[in-house]
Protein backbone atom coordinates (compact mmCIF):
# COMPACT_ATOMS: atom_id res chain seq x y z
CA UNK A 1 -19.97 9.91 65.19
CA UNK A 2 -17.89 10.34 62.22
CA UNK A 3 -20.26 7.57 60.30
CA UNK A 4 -23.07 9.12 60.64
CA UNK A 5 -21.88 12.60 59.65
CA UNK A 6 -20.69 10.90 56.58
CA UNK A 7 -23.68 9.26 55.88
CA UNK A 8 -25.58 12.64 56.42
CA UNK A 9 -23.82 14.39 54.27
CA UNK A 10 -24.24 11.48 51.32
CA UNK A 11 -28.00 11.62 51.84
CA UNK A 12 -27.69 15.45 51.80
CA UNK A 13 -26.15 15.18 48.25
CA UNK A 14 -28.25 12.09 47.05
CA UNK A 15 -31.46 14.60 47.63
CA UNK A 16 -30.15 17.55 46.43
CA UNK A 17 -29.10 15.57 43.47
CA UNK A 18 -32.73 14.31 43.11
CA UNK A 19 -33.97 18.01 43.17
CA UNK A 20 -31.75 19.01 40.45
CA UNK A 21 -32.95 15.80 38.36
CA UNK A 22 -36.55 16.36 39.25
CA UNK A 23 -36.56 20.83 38.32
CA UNK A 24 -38.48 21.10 35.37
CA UNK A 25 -36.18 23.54 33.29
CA UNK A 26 -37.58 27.42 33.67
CA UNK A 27 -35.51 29.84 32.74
CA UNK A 28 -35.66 33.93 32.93
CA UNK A 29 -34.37 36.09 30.64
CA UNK A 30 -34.92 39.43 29.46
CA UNK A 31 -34.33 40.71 25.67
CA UNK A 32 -34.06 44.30 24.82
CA UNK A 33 -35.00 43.93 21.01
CA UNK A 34 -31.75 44.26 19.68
CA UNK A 35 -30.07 41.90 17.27
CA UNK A 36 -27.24 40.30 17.69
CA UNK A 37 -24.57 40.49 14.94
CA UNK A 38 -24.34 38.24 12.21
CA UNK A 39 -20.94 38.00 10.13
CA UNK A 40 -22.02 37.26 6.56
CA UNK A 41 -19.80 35.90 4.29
CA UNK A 42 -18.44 37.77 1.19
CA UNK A 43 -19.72 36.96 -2.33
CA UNK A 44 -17.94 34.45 -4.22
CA UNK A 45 -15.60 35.54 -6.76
CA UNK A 46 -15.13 33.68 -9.95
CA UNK A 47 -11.12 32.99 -10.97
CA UNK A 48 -10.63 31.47 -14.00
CA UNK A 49 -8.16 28.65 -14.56
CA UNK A 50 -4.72 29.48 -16.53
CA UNK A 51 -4.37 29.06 -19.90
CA UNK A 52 -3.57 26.08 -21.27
CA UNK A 53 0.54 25.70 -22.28
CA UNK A 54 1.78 26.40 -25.51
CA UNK A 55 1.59 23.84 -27.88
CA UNK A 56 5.19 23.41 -29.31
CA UNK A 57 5.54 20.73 -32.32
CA UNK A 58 9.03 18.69 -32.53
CA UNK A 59 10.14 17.15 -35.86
CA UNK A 60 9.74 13.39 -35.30
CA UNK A 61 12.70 11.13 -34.33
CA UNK A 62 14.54 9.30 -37.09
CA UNK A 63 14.09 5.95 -37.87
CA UNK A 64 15.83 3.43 -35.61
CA UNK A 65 17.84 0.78 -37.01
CA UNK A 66 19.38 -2.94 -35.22
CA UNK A 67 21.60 -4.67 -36.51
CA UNK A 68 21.13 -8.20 -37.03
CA UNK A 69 21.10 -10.53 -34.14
CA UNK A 70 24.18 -12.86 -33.34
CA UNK A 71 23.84 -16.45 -34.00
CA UNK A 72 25.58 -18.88 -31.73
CA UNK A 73 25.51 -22.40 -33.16
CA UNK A 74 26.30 -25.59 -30.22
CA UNK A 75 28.58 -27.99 -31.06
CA UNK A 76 26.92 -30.90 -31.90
CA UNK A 77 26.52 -33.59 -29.40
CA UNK A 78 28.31 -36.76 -30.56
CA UNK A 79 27.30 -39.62 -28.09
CA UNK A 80 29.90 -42.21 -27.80
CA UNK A 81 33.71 -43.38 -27.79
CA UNK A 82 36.16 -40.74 -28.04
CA UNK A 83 39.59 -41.91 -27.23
CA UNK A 84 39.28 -44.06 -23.99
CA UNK A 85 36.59 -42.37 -22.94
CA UNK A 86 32.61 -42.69 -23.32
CA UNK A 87 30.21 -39.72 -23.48
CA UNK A 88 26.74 -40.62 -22.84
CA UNK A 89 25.17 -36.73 -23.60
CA UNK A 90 25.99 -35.81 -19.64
CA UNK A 91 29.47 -36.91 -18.73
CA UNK A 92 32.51 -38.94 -19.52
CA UNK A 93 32.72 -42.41 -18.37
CA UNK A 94 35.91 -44.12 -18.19
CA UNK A 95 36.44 -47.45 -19.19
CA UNK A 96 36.69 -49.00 -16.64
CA UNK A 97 33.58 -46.92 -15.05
CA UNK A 98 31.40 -47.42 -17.79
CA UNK A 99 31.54 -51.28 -17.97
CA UNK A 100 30.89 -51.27 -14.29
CA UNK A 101 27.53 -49.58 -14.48
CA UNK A 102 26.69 -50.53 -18.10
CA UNK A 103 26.33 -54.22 -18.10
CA UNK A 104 26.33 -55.88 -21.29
CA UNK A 105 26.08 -59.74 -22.13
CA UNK A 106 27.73 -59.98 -24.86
């Protein structure tokens, strides 16, 4: 029973649904002649920009003056024996250590 209640009232909406779709838009009104009112907006008004700052002149700045630039001199690299020790430009070599890696035939 309830089923087909439902399914009357969903055909019952589906149709009336279909005559909505289906109306072809007439519409009644009635006009008395009288306007309705417009808002207008006001005239523009012309503002001018500022004036322009004060132009202020400064003396210019003085002269600037460095002093001369320090000069660092290296030591000068001497490769070679110094006391028991050998300096090959990167480290000291012992004696003893630089025989071992240095092989000479002599």
């Amino acid at each position: 029973m309830k089923t087909k209640l439902f399914v009357g009232i969903g055909a019952a909406f589906v149709a009336f649904g279909a005559a909505q779709s289906a109306s072809a838009g007439v519409s009644v009104g009635i006009n008395l002649g009288v306007p309705a009112p417009v808002y207008v907006a006001p005239a523009p008004v012309y503002a001018p920009p500022p004036p322009p700052p004060a132009v202020v002149y400064a003396p210019a700045p003085g002269p600037v003056v460095y002093g001369a630039a320090p000069v660092v001199v290296a030591p000068a690299v001497v490769i070679g024996w110094h006391d028991n020790r050998y300096w090959d430009g990167r480290r000291w070599w012992g004696r003893h250590d630089y025989y071992a890696y240095h092989h000479h035939h002599y």
